[in-house]
Protein backbone atom coordinates (compact mmCIF):
# COMPACT_ATOMS: atom_id res chain seq x y z
CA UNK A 1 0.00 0.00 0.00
CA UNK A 2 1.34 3.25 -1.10
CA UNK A 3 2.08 6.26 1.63
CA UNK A 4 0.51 9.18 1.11
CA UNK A 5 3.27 12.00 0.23
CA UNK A 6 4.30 13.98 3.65
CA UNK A 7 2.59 17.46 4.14
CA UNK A 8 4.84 20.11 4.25
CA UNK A 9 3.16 22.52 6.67
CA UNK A 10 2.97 19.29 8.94
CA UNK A 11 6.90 18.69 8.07
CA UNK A 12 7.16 22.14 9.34
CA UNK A 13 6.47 21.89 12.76
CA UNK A 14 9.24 22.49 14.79
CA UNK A 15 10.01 21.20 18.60
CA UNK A 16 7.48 23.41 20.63
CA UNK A 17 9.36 27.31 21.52
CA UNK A 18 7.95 29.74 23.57
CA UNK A 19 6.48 32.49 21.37
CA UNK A 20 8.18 36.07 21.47
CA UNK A 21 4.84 37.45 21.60
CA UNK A 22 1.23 37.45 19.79
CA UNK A 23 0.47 37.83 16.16
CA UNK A 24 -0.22 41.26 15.51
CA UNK A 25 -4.14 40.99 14.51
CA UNK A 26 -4.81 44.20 13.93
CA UNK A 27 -3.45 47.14 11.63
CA UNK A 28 -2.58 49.76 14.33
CA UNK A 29 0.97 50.50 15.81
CA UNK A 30 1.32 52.11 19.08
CA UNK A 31 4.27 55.06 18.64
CA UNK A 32 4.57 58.09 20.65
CA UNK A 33 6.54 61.26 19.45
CA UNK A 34 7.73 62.04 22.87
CA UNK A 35 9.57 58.86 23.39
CA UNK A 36 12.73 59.83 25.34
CA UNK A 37 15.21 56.95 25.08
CA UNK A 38 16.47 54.54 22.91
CA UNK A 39 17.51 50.81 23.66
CA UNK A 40 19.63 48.49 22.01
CA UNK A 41 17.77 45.14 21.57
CA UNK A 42 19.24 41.53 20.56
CA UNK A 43 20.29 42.57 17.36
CA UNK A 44 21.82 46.07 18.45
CA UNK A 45 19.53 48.12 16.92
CA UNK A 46 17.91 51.16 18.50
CA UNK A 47 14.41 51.27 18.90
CA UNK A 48 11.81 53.13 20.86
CA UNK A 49 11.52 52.71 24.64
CA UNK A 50 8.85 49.99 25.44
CA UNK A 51 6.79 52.20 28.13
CA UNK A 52 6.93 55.33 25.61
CA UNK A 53 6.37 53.56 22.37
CA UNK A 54 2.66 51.91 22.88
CA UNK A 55 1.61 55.59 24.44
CA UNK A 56 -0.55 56.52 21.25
CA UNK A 57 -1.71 53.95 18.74
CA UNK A 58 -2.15 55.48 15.18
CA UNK A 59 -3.44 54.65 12.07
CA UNK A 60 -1.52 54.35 8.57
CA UNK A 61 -2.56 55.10 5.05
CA UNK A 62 -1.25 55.67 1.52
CA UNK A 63 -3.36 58.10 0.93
CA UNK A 64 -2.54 59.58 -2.58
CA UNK A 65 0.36 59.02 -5.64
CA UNK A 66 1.89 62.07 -7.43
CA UNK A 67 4.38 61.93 -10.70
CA UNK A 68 7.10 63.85 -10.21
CA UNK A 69 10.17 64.80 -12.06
CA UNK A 70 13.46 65.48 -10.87
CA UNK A 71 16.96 65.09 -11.02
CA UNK A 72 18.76 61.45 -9.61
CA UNK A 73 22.11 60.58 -8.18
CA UNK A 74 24.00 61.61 -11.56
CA UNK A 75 22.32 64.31 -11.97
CA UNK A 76 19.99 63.20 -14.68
CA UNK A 77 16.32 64.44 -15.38
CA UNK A 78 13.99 61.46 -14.31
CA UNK A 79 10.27 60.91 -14.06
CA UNK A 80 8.96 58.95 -10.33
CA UNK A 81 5.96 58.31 -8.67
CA UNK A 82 5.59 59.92 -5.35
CA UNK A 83 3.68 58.65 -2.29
CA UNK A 84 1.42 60.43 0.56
CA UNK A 85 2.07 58.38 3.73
CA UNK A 86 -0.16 59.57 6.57
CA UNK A 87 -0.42 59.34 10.28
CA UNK A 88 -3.11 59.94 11.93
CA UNK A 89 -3.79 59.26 16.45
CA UNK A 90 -6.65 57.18 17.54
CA UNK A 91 -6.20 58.59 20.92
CA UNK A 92 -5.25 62.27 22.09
CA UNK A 93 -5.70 64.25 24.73
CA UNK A 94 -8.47 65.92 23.85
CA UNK A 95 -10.02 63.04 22.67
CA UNK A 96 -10.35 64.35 18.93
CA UNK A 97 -8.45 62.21 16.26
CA UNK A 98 -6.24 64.73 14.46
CA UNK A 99 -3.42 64.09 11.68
CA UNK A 100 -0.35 63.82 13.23
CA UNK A 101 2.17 64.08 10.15
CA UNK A 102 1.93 63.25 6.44
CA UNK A 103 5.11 63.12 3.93
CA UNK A 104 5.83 61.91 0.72
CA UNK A 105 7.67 58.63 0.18
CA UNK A 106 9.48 57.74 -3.39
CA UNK A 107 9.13 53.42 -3.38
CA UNK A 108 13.28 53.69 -3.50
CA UNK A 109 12.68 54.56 0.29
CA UNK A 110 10.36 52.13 0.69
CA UNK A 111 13.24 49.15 -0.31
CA UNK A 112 15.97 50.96 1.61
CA UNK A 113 13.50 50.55 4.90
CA UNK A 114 12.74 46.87 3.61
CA UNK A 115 17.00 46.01 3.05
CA UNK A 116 17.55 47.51 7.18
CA UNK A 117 14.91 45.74 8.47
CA UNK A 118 15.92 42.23 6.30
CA UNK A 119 19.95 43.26 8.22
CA UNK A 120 18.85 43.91 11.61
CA UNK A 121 16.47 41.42 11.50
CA UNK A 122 17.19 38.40 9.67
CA UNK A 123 15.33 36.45 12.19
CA UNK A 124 11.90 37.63 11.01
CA UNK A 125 9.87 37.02 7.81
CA UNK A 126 9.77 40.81 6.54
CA UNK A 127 6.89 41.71 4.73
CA UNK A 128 7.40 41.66 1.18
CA UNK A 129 7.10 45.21 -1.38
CA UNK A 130 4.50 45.19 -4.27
CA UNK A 131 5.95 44.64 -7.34
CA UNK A 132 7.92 47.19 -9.12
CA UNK A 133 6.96 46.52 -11.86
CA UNK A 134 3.64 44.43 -13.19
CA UNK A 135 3.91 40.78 -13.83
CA UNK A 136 1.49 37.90 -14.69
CA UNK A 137 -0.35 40.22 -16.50
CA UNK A 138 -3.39 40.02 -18.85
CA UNK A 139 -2.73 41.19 -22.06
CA UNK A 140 -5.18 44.53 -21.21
CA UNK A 141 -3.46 45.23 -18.47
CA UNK A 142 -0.56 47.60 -18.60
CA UNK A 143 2.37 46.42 -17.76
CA UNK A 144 4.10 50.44 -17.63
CA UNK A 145 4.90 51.36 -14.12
CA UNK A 146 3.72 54.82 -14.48
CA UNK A 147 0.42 53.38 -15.75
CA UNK A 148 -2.18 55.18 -13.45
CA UNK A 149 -3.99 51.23 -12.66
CA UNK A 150 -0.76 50.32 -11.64
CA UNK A 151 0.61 52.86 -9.39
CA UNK A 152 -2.90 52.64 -7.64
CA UNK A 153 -2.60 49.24 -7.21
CA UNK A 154 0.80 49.63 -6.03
CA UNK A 155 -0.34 52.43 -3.66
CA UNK A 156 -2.53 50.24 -1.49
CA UNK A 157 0.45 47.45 -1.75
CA UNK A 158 2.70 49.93 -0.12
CA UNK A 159 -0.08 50.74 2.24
CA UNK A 160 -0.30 46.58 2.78
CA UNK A 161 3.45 46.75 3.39
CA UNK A 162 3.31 49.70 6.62
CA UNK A 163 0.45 48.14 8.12
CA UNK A 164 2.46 44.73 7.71
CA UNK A 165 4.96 45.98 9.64
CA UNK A 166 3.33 48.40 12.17
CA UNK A 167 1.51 45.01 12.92
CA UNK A 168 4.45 42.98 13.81
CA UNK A 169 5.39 42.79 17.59
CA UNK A 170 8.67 42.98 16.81
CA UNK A 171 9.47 45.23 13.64
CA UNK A 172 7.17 47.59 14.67
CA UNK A 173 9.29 49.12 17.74
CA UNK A 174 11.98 49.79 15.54
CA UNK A 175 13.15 53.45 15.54
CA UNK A 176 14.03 53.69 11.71
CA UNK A 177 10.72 52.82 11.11
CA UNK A 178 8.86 55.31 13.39
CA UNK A 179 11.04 57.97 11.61
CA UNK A 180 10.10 56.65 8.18
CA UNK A 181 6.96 57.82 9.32
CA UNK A 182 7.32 60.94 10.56
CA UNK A 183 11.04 62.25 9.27
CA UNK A 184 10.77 63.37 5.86
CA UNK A 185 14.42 65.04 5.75
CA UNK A 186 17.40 63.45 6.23
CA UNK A 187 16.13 60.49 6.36
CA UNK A 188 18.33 58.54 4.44
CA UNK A 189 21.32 59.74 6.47
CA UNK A 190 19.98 58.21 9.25
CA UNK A 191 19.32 54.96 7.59
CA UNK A 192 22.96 55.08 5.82
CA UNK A 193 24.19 56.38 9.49
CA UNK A 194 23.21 52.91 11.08
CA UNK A 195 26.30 51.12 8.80
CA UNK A 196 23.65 48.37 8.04
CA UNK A 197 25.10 47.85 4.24
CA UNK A 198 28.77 46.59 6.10
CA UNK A 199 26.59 44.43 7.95
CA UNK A 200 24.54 43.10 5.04
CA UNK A 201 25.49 39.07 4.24
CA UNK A 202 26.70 39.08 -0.07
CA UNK A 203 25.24 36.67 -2.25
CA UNK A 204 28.41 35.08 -2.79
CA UNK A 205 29.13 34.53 0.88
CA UNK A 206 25.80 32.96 1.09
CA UNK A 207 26.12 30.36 -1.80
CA UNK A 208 29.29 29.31 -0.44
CA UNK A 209 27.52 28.49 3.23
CA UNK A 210 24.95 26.70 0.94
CA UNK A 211 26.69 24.22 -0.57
CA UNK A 212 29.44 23.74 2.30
CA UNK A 213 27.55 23.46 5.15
CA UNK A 214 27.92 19.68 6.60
CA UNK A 215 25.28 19.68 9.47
CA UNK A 216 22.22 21.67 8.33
CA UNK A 217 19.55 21.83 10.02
CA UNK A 218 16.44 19.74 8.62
CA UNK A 219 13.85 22.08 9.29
CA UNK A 220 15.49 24.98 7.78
CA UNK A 221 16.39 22.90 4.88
CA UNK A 222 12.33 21.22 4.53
CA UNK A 223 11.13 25.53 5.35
CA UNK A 224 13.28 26.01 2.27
CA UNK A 225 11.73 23.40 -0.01
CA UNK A 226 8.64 24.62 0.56
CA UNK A 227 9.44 27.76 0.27
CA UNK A 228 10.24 27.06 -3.32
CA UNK A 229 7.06 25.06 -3.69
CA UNK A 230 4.90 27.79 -2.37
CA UNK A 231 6.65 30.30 -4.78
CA UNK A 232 6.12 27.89 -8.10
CA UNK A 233 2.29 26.66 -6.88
CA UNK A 234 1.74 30.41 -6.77
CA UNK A 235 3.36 31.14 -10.08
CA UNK A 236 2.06 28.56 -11.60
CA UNK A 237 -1.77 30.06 -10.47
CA UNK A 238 -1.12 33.60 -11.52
CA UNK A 239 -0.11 32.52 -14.98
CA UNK A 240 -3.49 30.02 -15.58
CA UNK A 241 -5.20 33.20 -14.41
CA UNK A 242 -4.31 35.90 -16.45
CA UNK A 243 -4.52 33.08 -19.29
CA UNK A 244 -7.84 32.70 -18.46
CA UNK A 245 -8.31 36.39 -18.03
CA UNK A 246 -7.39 37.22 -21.81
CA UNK A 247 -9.63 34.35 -22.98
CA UNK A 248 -12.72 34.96 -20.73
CA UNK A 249 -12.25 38.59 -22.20
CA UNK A 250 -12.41 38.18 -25.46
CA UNK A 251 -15.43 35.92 -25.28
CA UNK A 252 -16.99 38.60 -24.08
CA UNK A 253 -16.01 41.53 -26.06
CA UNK A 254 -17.32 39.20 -29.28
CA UNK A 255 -20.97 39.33 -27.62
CA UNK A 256 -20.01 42.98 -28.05
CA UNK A 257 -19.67 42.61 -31.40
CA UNK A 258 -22.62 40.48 -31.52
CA UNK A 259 -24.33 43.64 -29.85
CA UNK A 260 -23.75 46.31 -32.73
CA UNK A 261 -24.72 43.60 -35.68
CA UNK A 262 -28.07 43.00 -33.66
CA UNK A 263 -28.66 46.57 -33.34
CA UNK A 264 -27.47 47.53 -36.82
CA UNK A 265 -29.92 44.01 -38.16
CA UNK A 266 -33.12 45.68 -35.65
CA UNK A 267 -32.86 48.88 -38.22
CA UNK A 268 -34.11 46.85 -41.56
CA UNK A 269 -36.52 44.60 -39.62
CA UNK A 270 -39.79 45.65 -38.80
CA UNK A 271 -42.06 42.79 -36.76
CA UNK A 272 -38.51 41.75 -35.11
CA UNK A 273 -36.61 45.16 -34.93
CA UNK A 274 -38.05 45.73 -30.91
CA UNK A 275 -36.83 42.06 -30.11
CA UNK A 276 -33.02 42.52 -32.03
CA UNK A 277 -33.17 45.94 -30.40
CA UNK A 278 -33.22 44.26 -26.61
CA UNK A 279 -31.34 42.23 -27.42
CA UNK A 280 -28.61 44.05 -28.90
CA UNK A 281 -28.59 46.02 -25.76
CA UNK A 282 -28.60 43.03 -23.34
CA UNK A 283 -25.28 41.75 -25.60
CA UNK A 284 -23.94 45.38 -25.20
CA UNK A 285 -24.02 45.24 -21.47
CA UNK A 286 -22.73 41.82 -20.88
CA UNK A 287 -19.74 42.73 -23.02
CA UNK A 288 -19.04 45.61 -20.87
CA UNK A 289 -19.20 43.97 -17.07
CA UNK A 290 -15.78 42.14 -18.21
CA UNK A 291 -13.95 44.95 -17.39
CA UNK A 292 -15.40 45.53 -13.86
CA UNK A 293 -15.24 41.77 -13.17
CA UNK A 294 -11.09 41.73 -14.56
CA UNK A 295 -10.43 44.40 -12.25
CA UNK A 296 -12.18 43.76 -9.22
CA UNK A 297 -9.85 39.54 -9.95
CA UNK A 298 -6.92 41.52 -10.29
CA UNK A 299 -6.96 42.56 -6.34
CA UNK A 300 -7.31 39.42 -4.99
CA UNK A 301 -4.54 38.25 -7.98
CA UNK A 302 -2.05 41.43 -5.81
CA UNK A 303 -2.97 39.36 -2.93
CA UNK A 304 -1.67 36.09 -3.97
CA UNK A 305 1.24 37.67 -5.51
CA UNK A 306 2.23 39.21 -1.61
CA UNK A 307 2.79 35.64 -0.95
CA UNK A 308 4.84 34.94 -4.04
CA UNK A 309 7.20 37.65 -2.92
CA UNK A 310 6.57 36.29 0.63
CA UNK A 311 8.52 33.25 -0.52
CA UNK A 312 11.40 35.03 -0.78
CA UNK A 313 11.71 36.05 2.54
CA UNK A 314 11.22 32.70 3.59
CA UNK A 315 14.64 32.01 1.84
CA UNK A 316 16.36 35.30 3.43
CA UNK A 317 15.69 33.35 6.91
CA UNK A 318 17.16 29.90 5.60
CA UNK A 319 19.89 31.55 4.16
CA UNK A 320 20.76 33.09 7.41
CA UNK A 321 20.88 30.24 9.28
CA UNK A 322 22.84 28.61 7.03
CA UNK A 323 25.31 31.79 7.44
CA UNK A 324 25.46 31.21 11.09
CA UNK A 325 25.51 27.09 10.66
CA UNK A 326 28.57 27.45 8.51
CA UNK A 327 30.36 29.87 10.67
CA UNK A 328 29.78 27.88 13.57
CA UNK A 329 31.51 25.00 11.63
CA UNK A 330 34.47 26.90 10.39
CA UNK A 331 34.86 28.05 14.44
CA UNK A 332 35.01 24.31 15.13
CA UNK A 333 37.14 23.20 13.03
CA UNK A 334 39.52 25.60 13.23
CA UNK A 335 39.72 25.36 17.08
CA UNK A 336 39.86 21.60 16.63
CA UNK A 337 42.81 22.07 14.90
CA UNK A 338 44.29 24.61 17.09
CA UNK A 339 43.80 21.59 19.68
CA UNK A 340 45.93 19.04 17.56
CA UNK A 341 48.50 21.73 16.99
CA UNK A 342 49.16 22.15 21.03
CA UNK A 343 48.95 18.03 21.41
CA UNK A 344 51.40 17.86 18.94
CA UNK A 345 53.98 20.16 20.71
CA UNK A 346 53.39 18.89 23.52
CA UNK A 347 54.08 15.22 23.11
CA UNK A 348 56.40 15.66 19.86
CA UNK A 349 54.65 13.50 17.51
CA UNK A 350 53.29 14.83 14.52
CA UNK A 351 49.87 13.12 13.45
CA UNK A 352 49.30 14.44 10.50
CA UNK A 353 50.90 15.78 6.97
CA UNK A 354 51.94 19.35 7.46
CA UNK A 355 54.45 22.28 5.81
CA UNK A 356 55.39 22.74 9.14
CA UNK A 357 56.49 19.27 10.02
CA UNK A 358 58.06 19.14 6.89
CA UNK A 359 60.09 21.71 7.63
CA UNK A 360 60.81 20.63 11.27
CA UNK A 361 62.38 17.76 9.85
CA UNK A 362 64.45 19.65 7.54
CA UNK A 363 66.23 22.18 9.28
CA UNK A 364 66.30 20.94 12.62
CA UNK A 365 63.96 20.84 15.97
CA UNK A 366 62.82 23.88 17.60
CA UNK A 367 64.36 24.93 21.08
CA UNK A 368 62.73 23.90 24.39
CA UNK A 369 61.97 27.88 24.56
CA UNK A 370 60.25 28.30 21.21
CA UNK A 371 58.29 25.11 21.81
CA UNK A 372 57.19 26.89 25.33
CA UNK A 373 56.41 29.72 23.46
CA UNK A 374 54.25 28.60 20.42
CA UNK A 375 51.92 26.18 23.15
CA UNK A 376 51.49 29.17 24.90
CA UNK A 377 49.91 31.17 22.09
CA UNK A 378 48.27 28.30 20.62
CA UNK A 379 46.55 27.97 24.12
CA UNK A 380 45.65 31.54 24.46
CA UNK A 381 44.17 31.15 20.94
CA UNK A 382 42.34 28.13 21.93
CA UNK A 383 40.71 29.81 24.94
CA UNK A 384 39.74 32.54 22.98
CA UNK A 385 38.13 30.05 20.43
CA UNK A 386 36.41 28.47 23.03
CA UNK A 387 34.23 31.55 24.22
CA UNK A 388 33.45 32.36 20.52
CA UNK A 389 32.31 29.07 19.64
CA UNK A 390 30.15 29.06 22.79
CA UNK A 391 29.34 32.55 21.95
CA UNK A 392 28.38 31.37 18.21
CA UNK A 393 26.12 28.10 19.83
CA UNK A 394 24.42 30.46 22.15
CA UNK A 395 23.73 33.44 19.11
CA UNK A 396 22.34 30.17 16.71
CA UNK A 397 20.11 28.72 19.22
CA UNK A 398 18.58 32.34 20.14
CA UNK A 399 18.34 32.84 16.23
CA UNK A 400 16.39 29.22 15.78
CA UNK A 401 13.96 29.92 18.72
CA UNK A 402 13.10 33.80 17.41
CA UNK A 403 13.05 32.41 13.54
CA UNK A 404 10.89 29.57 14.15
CA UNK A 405 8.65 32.01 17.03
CA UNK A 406 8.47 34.08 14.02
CA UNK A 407 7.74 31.45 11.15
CA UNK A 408 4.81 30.43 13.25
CA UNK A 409 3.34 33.62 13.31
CA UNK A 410 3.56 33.68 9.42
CA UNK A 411 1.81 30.54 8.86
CA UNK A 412 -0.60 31.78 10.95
CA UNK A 413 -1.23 35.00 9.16
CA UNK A 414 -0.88 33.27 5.55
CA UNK A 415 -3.41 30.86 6.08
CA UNK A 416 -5.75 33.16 7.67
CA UNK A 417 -5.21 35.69 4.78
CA UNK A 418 -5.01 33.18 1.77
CA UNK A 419 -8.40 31.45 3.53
CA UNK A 420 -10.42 34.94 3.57
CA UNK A 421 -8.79 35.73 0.15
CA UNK A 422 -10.28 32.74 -1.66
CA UNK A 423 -13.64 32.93 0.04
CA UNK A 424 -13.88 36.49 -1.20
CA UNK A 425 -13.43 35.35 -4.83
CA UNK A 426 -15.36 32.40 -4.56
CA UNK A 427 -18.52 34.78 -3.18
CA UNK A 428 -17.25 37.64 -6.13
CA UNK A 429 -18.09 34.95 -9.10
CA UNK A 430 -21.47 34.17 -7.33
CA UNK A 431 -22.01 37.53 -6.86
CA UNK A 432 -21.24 38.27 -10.33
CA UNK A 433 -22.93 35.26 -12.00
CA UNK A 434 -26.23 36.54 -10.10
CA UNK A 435 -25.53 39.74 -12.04
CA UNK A 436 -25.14 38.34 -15.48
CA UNK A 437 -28.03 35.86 -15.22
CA UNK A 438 -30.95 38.62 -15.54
CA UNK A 439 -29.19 39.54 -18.37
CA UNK A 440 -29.07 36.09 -20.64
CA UNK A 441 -32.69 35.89 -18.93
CA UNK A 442 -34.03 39.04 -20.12
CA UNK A 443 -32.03 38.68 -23.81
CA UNK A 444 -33.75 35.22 -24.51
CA UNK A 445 -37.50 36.14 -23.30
CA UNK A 446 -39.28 36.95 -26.81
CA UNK A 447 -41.86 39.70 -26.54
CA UNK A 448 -45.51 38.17 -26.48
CA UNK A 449 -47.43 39.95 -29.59
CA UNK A 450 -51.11 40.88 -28.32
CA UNK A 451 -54.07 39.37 -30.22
């Protein structure tokens, strides 16, 4: 009897950790503008005192996109698309809600706040940017990132993005991100000022720990597979769709056509010219709802594509931890080395092959004194790799309990999102087949001639 194949969000599972904190469930950040202090947290990073920060909770918006031209880095002419980000208190003293600060955002500044957070926190699932530019697309659909459609679309995705984060327990007490909000100039500085490009892992680097890692760790290796499976199932959906998109619209655009010849026939028919008339019309307007329906798929088609680009920062986390596996490695060995180095001084016999042995043997043994002398720094060096590989065992098992804490939280929020996000379609087609039915109904019904 064949097994059934394993279930990867059952694979998933790790041992049981106790959870850094609650999902954020709702899309409201507590920040207060007259925090006084700063603290440095587990990954060194400055972020709003806890009393001060959860003084005022405030609400986040989007509110408006603007094209702009201006000059860039090399001092070329360039168009952009601009972005109103407002703030607005839930609570004030006076009990009034009032608008606390609004300033524009360019989506450049949106990915430099996305790269800190992904450096200072490689522990967490980030939320993911819309799209830069439009893919999966249905062939009406423009593709142009200055498109009007598409920078609205990508206006509530950045919206999506600030709530994301204001809604994480951890992310969302971060300092750079509460001046995001409400620092406008000099912004950048402050981001650049925090040195979190020297910090930032390379590509290269990270391939390397990929592929030369010896011990990694099966559930960061099965969270990567189905990462990748996530990412292509995904794929794989918004492509059938907008397939399916371009033929479902131009089935209807030929009842459009079928529309104008009925109306055009009802001119040169008398007894039947009411009855073409109708249903020339009826043709007319179910050729036109395409466009509505199309538009109203293609936010729930943004949706699915945040988890596409969700997949991606399921990878940053593996890739981390494979990082931090591989150092730990290269810290063991090396200090295991160090170890047969002193042994080998110390007793005289060489063990293994080495230049140094070689050359021992060549030009003569080394002095009582130099032997003294080379055990002792090889045991100060040991003693010192000691505390960093306990150092490096403590830092990987902190980073596996926040990660997983973390990864938890996500598969709690994806299911819960993906769930509502289908159910929504499922009652939009209803919805819209109700719509269209009165139509076919009220196109075949012939009119009843009185006697």
């Amino acid at each position: 009897m064949e097994q059934a194949p394993p279930d990867p969000e059952r694979q998933l599972q790790p041992a049981p950790l106790e959870p850094l904190g609650g999902p954020g469930a709702v899309l409201e950040a507590a920040v207060s503008e007259e925090a006084e202090g700063t603290r440095e947290d587990s990954a060194g990073v400055d972020t709003m005192t806890g009393n001060d920060f959860w003084l005022k909770k405030i609400e986040i918006s989007v509110s408006e996109a603007e094209k702009r031209t201006g000059r860039n880095a090399v001092n070329m002419q360039e168009t952009y698309t601009a972005y109103l980000i407002e703030t607005r208190s839930v609570e004030h003293a006076d009990g009034q809600s009032v608008l606390t600060d609004s300033l524009w955002r360019r989506y450049s500044e949106f990915e430099l706040l996305r790269n800190y957070l992904l450096v200072y926190y490689p522990h967490v699932v980030v939320p993911p940017l819309p799209e830069k530019r439009a893919e999966f697309v249905w062939h009406k659909l423009s593709a142009d990132n200055m498109d009007p459609d598409f920078v609205e679309r990508r206006r509530i995705g950045l919206e999506n993005f600030l709530l994301r984060v204001a809604s994480h327990p951890v992310l969302c007490r971060d300092k750079i991100f509460y001046l995001f909000l409400t620092q406008e100039g000099n912004w950048k500085e402050t981001v650049n000022e925090t040195g979190f490009q020297l910090k930032a892992d390379s590509r290269l680097k990270a391939l390397n720990a990929t592929f030369r890692v010896k011990n990694p760790d099966k559930r960061f290796t099965e969270l990567k597979h189905y990462s990748d499976e996530l990412q292509s199932v995904i794929s794989h959906l918004l492509r059938v769709r907008a397939r399916v998109a371009d033929r479902l619209y131009g089935v209807y655009k030929v009842h459009g056509n079928y529309g104008r010849v009925f109306s055009e026939w009802s001119a040169i028919e008398k007894e039947m010219g009411d009855g073409l008339q109708s249903a020339g019309h009826h043709m007319d307007v179910y050729a036109s709802s395409i466009d509505d329906i199309l538009e109203d798929e293609e936010h729930y088609a943004d949706q699915l594509k945040e988890y596409l680009f969700y997949a991606e920062a399921l990878r940053a986390v593996c890739r981390k931890h494979e990082l931090m596996q591989y150092d730990l490695e290269t810290a063991a060995q090396d200090l295991a080395s160090k170890k047969q180095q002193c042994e080998e001084l110390a007793t005289g016999t060489v063990r293994t092959f080495s230049l140094k042995g070689m050359t021992t043997r060549l030009f003569g043994q080394e002095t009582p004194e130099q032997r003294e002398a080379r055990i002792k720094v090889l045991e100060e060096q040991i003693n010192e790799g000691e505390q960093q590989l306990k150092a490096k065992n403590l830092e990987g098992r902190e980073f596996v309990k926040n990660a997983w804490a973390d990864i938890e939280r996500f598969k709690e929020q994806k299911n819960r999102d993906l769930k509502e996000a289908l159910i929504s379609y499922a009652v939009m087609q209803i919805s819209m087949c109700k719509k269209r039915n009165p139509v076919w109904k009220n196109k075949q019904k012939p009119k009843q001639n009185k006697c």
